[in-house]
PDB file of N, CA and C in Angstrom:
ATOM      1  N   UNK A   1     -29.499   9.411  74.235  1.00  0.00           N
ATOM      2  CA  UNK A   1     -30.711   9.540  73.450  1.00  0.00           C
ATOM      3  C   UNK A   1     -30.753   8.488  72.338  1.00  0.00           C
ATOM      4  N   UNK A   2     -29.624   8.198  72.114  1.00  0.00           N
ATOM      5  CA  UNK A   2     -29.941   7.015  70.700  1.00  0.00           C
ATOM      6  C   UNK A   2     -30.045   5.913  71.128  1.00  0.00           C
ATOM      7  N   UNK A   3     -29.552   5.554  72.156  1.00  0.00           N
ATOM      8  CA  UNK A   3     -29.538   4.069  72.642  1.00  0.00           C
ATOM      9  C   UNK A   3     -31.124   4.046  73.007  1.00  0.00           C
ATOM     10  N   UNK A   4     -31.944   4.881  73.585  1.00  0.00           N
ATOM     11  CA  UNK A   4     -33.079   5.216  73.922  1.00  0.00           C
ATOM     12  C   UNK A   4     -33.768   4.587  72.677  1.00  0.00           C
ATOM     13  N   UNK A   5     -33.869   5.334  71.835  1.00  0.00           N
ATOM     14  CA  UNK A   5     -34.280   5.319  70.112  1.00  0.00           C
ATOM     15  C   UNK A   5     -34.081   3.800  69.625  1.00  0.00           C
ATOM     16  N   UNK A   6     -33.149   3.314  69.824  1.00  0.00           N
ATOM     17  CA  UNK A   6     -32.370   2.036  69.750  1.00  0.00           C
ATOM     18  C   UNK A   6     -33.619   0.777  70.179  1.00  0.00           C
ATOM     19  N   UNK A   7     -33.458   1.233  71.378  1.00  0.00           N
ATOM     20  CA  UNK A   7     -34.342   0.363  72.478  1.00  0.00           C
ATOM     21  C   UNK A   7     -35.728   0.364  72.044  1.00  0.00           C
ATOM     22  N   UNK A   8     -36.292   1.398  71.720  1.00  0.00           N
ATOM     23  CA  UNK A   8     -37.859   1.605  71.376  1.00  0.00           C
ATOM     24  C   UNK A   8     -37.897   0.786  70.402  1.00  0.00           C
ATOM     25  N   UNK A   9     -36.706   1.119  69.567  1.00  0.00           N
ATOM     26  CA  UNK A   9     -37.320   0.511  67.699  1.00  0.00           C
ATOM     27  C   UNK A   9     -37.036  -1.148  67.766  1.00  0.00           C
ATOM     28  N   UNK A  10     -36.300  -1.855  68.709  1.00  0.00           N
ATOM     29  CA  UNK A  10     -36.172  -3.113  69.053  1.00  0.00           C
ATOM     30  C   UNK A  10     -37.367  -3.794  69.912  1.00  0.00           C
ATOM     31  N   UNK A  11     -37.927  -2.882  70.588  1.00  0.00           N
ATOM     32  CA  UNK A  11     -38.871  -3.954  71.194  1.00  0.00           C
ATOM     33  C   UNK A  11     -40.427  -3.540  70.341  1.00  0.00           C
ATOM     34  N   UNK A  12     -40.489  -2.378  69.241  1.00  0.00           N
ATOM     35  CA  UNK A  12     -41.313  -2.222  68.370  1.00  0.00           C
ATOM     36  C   UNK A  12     -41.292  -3.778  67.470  1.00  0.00           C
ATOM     37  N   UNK A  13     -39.923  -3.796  67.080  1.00  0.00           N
ATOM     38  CA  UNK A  13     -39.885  -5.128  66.009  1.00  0.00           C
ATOM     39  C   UNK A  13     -40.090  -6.471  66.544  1.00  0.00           C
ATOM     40  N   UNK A  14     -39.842  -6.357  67.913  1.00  0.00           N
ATOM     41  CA  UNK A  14     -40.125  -7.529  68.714  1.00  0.00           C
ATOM     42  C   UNK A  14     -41.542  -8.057  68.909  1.00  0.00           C
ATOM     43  N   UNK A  15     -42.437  -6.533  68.918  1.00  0.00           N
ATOM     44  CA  UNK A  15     -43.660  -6.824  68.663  1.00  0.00           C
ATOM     45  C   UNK A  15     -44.540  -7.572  67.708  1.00  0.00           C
ATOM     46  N   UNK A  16     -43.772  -6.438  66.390  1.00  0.00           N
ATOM     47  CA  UNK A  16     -44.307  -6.951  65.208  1.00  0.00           C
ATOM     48  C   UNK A  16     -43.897  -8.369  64.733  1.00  0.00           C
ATOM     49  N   UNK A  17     -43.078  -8.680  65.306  1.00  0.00           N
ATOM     50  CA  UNK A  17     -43.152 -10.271  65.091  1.00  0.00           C
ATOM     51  C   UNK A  17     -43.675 -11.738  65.918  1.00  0.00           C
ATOM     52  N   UNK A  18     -44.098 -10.992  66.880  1.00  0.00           N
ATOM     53  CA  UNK A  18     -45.144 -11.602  67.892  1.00  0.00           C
ATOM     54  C   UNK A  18     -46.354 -11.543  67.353  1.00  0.00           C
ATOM     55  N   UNK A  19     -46.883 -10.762  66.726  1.00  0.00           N
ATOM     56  CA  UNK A  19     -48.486 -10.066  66.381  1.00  0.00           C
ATOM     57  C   UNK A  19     -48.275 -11.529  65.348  1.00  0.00           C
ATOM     58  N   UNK A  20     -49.129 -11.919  65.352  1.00  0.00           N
ATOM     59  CA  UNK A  20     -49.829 -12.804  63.811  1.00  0.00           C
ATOM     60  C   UNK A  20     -50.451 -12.115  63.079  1.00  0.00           C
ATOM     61  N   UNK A  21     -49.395 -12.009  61.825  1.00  0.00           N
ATOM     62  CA  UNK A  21     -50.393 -11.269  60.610  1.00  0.00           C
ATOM     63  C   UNK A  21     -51.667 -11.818  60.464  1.00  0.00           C
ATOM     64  N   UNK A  22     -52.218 -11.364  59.907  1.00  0.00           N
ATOM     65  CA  UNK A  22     -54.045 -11.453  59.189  1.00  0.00           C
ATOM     66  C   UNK A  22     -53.606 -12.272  58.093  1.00  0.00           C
ATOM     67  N   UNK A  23     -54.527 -13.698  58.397  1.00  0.00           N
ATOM     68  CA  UNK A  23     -54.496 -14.435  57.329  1.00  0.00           C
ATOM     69  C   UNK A  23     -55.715 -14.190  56.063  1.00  0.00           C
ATOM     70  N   UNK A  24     -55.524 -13.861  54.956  1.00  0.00           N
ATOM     71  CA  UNK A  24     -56.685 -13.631  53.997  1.00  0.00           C
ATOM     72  C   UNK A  24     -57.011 -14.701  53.253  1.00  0.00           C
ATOM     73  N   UNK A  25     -58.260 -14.823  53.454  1.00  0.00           N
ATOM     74  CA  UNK A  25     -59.344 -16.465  52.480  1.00  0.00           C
ATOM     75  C   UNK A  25     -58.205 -16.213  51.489  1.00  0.00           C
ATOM     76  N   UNK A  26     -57.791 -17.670  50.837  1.00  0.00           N
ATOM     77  CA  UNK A  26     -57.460 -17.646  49.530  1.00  0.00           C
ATOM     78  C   UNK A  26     -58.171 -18.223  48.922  1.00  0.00           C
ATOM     79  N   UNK A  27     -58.639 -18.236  47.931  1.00  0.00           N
ATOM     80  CA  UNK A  27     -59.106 -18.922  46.779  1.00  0.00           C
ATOM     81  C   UNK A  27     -59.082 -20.840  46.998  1.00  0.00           C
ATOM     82  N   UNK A  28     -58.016 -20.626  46.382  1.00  0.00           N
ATOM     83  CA  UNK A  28     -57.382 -21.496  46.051  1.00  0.00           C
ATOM     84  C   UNK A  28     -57.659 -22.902  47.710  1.00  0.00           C
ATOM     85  N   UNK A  29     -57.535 -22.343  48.846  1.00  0.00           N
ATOM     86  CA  UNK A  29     -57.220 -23.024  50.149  1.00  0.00           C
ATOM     87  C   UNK A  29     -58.844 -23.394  50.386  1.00  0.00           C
ATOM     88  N   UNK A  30     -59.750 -22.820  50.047  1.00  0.00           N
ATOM     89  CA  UNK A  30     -61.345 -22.437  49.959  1.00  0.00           C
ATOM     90  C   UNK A  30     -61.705 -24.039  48.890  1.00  0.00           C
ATOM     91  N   UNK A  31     -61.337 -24.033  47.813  1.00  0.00           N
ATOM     92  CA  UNK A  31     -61.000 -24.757  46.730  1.00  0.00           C
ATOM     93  C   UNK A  31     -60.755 -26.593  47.384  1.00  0.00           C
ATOM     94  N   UNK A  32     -59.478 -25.965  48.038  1.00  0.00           N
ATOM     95  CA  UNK A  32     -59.051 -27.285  48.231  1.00  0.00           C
ATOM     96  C   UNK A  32     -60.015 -28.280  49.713  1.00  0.00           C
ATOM     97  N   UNK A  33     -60.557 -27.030  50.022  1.00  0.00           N
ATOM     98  CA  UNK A  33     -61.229 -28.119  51.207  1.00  0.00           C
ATOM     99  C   UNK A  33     -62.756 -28.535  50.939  1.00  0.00           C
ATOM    100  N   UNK A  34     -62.764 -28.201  49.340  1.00  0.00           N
ATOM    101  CA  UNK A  34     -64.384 -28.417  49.455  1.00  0.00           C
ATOM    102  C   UNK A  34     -64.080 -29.526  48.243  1.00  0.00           C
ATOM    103  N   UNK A  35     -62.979 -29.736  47.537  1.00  0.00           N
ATOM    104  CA  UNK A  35     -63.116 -30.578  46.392  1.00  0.00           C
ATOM    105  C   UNK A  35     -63.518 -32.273  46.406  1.00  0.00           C
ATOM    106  N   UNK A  36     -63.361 -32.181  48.390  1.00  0.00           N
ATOM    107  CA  UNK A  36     -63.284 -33.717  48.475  1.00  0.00           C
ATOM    108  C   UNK A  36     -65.342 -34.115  48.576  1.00  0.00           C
ATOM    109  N   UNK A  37     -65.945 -33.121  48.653  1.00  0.00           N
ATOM    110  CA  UNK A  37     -67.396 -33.113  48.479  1.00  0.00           C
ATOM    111  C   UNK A  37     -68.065 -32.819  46.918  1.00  0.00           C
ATOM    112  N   UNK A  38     -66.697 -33.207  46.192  1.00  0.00           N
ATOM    113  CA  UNK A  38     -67.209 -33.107  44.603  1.00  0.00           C
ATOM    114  C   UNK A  38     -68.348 -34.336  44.243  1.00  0.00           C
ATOM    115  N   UNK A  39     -67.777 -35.499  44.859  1.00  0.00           N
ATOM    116  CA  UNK A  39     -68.971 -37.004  44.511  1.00  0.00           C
ATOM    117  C   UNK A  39     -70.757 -36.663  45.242  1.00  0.00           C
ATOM    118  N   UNK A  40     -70.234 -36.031  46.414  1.00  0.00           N
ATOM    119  CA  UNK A  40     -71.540 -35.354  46.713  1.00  0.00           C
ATOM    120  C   UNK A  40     -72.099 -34.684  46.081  1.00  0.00           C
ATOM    121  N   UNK A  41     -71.952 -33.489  46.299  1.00  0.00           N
ATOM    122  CA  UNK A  41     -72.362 -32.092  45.411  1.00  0.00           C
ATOM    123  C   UNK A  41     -72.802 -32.161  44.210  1.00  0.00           C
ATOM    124  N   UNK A  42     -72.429 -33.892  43.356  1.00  0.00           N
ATOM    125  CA  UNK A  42     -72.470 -34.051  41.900  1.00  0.00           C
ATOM    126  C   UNK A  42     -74.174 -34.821  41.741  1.00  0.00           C
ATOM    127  N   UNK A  43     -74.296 -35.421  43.077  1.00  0.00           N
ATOM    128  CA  UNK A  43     -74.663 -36.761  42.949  1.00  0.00           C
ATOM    129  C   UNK A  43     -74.397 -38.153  43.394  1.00  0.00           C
ATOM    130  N   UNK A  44     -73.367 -38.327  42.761  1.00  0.00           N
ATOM    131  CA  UNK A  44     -72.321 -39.565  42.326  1.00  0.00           C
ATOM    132  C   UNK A  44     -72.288 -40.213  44.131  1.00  0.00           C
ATOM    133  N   UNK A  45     -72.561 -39.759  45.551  1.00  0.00           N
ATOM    134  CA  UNK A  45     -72.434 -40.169  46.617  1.00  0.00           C
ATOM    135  C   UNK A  45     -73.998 -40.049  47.375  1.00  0.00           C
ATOM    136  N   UNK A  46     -74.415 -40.441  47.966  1.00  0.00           N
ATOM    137  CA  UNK A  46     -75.484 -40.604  48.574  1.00  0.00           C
ATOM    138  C   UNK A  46     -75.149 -39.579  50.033  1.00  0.00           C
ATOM    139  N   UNK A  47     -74.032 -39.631  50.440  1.00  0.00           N
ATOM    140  CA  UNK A  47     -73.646 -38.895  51.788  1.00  0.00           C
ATOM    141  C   UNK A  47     -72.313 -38.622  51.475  1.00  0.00           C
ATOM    142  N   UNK A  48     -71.916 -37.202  51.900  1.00  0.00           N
ATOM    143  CA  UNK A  48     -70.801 -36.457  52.118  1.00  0.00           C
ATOM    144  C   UNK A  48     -69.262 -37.290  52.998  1.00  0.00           C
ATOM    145  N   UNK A  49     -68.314 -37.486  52.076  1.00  0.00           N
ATOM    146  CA  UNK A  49     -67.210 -38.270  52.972  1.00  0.00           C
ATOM    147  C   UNK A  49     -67.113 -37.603  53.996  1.00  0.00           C
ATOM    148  N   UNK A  50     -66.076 -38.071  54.505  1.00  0.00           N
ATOM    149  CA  UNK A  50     -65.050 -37.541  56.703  1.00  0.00           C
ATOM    150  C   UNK A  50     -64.660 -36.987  55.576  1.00  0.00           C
ATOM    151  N   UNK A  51     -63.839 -36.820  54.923  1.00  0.00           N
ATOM    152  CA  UNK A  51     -62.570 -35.727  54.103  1.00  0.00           C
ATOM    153  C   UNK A  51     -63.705 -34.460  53.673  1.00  0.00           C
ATOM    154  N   UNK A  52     -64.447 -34.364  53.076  1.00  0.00           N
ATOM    155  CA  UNK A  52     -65.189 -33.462  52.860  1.00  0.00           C
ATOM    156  C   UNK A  52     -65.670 -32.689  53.693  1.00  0.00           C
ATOM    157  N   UNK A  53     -66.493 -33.898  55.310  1.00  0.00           N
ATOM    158  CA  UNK A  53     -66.925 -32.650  56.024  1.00  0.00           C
ATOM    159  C   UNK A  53     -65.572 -32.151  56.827  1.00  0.00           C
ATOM    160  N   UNK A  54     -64.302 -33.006  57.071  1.00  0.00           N
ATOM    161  CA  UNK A  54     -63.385 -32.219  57.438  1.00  0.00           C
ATOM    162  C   UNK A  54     -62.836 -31.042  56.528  1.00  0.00           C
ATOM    163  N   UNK A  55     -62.943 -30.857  55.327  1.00  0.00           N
ATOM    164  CA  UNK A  55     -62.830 -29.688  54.660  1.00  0.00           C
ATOM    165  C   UNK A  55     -63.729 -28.758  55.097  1.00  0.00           C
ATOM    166  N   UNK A  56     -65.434 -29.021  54.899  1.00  0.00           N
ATOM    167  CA  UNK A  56     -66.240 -28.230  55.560  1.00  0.00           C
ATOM    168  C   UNK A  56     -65.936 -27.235  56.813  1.00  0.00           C
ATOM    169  N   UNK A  57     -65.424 -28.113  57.784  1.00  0.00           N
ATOM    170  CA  UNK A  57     -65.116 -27.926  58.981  1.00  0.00           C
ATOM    171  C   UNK A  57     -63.802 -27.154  58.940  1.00  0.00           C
ATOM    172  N   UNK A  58     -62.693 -27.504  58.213  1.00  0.00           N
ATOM    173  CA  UNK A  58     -61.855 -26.166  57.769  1.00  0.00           C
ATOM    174  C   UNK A  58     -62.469 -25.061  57.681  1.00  0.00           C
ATOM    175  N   UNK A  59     -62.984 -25.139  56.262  1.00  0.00           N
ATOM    176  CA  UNK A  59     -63.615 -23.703  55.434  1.00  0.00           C
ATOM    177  C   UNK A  59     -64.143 -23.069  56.846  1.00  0.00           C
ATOM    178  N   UNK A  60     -64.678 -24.030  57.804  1.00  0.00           N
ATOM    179  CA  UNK A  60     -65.412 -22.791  59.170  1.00  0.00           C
ATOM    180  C   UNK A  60     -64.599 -22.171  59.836  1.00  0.00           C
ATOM    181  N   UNK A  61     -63.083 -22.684  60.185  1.00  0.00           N
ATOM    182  CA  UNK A  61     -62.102 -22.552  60.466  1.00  0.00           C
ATOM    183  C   UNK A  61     -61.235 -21.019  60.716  1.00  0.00           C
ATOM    184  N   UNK A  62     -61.465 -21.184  58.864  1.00  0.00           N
ATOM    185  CA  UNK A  62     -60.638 -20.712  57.937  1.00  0.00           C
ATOM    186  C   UNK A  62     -61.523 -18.726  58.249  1.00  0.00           C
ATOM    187  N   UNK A  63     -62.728 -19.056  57.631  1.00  0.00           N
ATOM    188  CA  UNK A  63     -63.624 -17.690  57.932  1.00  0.00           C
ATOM    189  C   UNK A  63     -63.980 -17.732  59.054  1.00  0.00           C
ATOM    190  N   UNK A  64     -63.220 -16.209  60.111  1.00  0.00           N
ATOM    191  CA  UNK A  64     -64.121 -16.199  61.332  1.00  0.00           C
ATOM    192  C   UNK A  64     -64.572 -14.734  61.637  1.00  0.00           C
ATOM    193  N   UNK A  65     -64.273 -14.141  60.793  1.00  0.00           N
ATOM    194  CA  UNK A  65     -64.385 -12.552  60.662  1.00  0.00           C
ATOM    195  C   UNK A  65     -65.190 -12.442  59.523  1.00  0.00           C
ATOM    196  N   UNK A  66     -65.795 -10.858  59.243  1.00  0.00           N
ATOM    197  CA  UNK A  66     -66.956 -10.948  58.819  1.00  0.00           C
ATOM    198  C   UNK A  66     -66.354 -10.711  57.221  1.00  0.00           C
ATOM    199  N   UNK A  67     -65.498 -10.201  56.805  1.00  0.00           N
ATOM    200  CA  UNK A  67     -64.664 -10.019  55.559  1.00  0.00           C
ATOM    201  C   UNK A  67     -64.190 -11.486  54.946  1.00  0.00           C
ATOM    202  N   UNK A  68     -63.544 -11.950  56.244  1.00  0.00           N
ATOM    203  CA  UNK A  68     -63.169 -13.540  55.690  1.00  0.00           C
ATOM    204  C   UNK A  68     -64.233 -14.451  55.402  1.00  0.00           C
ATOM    205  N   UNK A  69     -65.692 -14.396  56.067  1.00  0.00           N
ATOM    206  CA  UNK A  69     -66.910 -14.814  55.246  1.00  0.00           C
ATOM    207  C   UNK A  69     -67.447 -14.606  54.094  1.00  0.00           C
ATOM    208  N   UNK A  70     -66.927 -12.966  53.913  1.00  0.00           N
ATOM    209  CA  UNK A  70     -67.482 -12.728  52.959  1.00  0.00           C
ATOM    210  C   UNK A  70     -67.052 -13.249  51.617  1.00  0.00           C
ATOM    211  N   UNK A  71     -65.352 -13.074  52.096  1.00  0.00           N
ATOM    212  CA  UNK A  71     -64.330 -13.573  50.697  1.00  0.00           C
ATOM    213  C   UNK A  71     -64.004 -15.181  50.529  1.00  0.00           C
ATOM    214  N   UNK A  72     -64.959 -15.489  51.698  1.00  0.00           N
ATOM    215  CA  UNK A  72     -64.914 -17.506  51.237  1.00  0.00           C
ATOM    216  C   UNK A  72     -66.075 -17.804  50.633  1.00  0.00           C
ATOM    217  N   UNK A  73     -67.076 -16.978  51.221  1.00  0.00           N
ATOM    218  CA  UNK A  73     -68.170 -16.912  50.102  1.00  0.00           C
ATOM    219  C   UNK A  73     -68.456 -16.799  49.191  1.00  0.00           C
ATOM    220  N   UNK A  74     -67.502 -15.787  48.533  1.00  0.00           N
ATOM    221  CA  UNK A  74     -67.527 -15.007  46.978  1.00  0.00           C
ATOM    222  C   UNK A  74     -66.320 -16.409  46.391  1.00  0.00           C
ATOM    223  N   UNK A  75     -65.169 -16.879  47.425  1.00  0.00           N
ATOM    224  CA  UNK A  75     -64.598 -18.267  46.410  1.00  0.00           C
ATOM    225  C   UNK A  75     -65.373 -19.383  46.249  1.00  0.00           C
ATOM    226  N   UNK A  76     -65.923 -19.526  47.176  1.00  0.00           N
ATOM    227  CA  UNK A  76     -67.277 -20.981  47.311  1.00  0.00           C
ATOM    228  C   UNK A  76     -68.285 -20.650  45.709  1.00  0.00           C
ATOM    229  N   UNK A  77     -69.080 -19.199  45.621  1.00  0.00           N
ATOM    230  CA  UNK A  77     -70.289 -19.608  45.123  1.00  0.00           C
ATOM    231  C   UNK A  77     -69.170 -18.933  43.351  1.00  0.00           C
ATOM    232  N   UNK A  78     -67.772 -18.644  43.443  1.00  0.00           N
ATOM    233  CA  UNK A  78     -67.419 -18.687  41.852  1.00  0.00           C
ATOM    234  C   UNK A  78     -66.485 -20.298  41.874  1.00  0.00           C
ATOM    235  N   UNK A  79     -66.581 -20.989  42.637  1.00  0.00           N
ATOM    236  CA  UNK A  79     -66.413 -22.370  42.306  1.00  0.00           C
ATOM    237  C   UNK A  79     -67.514 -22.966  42.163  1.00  0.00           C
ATOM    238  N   UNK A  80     -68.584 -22.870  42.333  1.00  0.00           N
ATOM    239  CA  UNK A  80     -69.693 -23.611  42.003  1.00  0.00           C
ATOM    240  C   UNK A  80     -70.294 -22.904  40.821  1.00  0.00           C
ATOM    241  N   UNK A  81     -70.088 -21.852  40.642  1.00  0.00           N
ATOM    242  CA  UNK A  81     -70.487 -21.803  39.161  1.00  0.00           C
ATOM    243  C   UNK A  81     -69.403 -22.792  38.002  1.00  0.00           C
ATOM    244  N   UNK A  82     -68.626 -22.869  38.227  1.00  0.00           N
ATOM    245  CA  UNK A  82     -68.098 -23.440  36.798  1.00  0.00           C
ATOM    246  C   UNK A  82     -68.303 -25.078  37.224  1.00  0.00           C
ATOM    247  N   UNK A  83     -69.017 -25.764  37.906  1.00  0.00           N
ATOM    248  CA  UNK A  83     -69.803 -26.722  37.834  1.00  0.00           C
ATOM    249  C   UNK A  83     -71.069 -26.506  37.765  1.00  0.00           C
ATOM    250  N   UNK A  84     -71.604 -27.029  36.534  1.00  0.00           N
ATOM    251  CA  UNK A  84     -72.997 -26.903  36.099  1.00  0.00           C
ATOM    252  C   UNK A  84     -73.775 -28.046  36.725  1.00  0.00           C
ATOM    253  N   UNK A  85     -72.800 -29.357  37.281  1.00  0.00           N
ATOM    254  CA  UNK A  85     -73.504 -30.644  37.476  1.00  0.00           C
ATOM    255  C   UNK A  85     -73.685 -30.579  39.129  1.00  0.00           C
ATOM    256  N   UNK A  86     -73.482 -29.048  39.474  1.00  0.00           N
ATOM    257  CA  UNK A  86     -73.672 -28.978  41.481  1.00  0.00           C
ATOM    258  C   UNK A  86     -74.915 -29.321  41.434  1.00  0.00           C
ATOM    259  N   UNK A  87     -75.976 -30.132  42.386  1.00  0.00           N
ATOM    260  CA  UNK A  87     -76.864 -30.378  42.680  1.00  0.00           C
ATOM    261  C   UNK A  87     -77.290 -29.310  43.843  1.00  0.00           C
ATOM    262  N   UNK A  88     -77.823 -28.301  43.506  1.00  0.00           N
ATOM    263  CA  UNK A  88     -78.569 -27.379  44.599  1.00  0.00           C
ATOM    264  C   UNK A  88     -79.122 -27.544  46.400  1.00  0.00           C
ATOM    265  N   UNK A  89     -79.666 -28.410  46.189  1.00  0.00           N
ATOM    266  CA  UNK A  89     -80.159 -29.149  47.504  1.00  0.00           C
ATOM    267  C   UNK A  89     -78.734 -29.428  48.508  1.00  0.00           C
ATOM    268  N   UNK A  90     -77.955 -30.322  47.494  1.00  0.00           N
ATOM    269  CA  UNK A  90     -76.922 -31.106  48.113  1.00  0.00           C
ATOM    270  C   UNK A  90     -75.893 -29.891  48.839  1.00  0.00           C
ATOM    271  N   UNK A  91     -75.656 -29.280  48.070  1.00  0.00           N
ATOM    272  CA  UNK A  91     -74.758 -28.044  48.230  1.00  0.00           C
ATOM    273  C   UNK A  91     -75.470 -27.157  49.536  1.00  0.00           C
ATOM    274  N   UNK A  92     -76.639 -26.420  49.533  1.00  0.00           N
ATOM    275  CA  UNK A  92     -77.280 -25.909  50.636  1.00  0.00           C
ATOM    276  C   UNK A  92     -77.337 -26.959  51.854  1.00  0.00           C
ATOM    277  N   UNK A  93     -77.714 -28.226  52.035  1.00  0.00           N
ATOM    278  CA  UNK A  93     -77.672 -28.771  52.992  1.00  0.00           C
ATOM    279  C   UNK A  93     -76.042 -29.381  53.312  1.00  0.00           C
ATOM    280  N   UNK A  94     -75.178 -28.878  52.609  1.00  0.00           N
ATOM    281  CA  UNK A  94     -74.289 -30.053  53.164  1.00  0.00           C
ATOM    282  C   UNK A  94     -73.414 -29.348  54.284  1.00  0.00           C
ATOM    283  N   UNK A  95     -73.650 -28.329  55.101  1.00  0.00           N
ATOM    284  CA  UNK A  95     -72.861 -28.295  56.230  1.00  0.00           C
ATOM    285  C   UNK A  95     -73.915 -28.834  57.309  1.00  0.00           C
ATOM    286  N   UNK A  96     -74.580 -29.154  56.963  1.00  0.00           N
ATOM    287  CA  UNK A  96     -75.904 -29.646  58.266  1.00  0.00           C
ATOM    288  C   UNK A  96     -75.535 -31.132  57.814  1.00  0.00           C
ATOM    289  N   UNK A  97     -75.818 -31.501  56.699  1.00  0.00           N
ATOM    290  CA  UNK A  97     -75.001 -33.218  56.607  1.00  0.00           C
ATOM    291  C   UNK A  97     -73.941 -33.315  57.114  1.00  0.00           C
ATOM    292  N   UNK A  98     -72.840 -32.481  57.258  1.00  0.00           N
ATOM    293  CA  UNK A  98     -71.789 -32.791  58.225  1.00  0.00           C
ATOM    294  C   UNK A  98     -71.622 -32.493  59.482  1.00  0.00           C
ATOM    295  N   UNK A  99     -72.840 -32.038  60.055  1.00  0.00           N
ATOM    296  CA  UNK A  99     -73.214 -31.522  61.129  1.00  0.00           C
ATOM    297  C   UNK A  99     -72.407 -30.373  61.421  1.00  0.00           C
ATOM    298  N   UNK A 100     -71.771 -29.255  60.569  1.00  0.00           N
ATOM    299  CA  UNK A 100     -70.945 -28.264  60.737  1.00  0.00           C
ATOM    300  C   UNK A 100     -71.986 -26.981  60.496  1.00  0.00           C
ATOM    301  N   UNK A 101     -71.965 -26.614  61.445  1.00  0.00           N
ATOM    302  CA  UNK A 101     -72.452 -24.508  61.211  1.00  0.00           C
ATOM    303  C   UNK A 101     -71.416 -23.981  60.060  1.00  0.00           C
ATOM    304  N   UNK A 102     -72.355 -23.695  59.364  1.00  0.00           N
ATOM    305  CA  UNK A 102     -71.366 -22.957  57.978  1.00  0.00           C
ATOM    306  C   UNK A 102     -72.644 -21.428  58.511  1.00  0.00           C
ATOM    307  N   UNK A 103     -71.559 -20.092  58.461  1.00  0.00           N
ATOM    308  CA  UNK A 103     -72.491 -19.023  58.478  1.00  0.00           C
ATOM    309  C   UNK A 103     -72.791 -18.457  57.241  1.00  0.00           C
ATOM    310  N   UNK A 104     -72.637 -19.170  55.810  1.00  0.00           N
ATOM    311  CA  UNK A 104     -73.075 -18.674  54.570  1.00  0.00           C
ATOM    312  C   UNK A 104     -73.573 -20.173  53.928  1.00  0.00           C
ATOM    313  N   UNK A 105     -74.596 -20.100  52.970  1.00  0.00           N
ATOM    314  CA  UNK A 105     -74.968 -21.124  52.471  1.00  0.00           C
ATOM    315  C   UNK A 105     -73.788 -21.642  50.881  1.00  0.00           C
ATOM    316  N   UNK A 106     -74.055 -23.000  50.853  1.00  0.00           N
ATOM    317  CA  UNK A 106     -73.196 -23.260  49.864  1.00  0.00           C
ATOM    318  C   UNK A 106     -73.895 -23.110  48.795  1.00  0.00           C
ATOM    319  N   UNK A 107     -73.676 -22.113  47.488  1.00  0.00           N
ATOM    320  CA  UNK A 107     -74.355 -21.960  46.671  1.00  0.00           C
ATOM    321  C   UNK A 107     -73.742 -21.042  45.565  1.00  0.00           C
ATOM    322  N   UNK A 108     -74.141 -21.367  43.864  1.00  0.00           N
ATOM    323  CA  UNK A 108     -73.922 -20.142  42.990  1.00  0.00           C
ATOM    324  C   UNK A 108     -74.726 -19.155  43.541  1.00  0.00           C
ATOM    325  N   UNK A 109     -76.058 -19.217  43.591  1.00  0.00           N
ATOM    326  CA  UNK A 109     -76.896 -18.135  43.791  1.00  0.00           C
ATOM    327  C   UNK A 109     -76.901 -17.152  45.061  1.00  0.00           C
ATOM    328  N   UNK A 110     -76.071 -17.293  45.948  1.00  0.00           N
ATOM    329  CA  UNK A 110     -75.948 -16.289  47.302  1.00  0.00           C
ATOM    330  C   UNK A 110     -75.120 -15.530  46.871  1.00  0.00           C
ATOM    331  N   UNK A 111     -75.883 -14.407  47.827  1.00  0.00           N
ATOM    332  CA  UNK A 111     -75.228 -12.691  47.692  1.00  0.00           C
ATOM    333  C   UNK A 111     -74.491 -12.490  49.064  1.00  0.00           C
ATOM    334  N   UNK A 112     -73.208 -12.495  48.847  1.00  0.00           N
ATOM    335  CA  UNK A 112     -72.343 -12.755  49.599  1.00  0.00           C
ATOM    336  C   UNK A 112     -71.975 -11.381  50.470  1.00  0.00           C
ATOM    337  N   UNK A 113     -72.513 -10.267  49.911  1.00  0.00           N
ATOM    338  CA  UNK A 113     -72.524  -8.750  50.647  1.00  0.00           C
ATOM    339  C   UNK A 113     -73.832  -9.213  52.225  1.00  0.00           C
ATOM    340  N   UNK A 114     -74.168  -9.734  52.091  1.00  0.00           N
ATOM    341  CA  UNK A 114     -75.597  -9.612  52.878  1.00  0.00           C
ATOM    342  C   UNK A 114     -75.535 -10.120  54.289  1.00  0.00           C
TER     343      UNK A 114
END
């Protein structure tokens, strides 16, 4: 009976380390792939760099579940608040300037429950 017990709880752990934990939006990783669209977003660029829309194209990556949209959303639009110099337009259009499907708009003003 224990070797039994033994056996179960070994190929239980065998599991759990096969399974890929759930990766959760961080902040911070959200942050880093959009900073290279700062000259955009400001102005200061006429068109969005490759590094930027490859961040873009992360961030789509990154959220593919409906929680992980929600919580790249809520890091996206409290990083664009503490830039006052985001240009509105630039920010809403710029996953279509990089030709990337973003399923939330880039913006302070979106309600990220919705």
């Amino acid at each position: 009976m224990m070797k039994v017990f033994v056996c179960v709880m070994a190929v239980l752990a065998m599991v759990q380390l096969m399974v890929e934990p759930s990766q959760a939006i961080d902040c911070a990783d959200v942050d880093r792939s959009l900073v290279p669209c700062m000259p955009y977003l400001t102005g200061g660029a006429a068109q969005p760099a490759a590094g930027c829309c490859a961040g873009v194209k992360q961030l789509t990556a990154m959220a593919t579940t409906t929680p992980d949209k929600r919580a790249a959303c809520n890091c996206v639009k409290e990083a664009a608040s503490h830039y006052q110099n985001i240009k509105d337009d630039a920010a809403t259009g710029l996953p279509t300037k990089c030709g990337i499907p973003l399923s939330f708009p880039i913006s302070k003003n979106i309600d990220c429950n919705s």
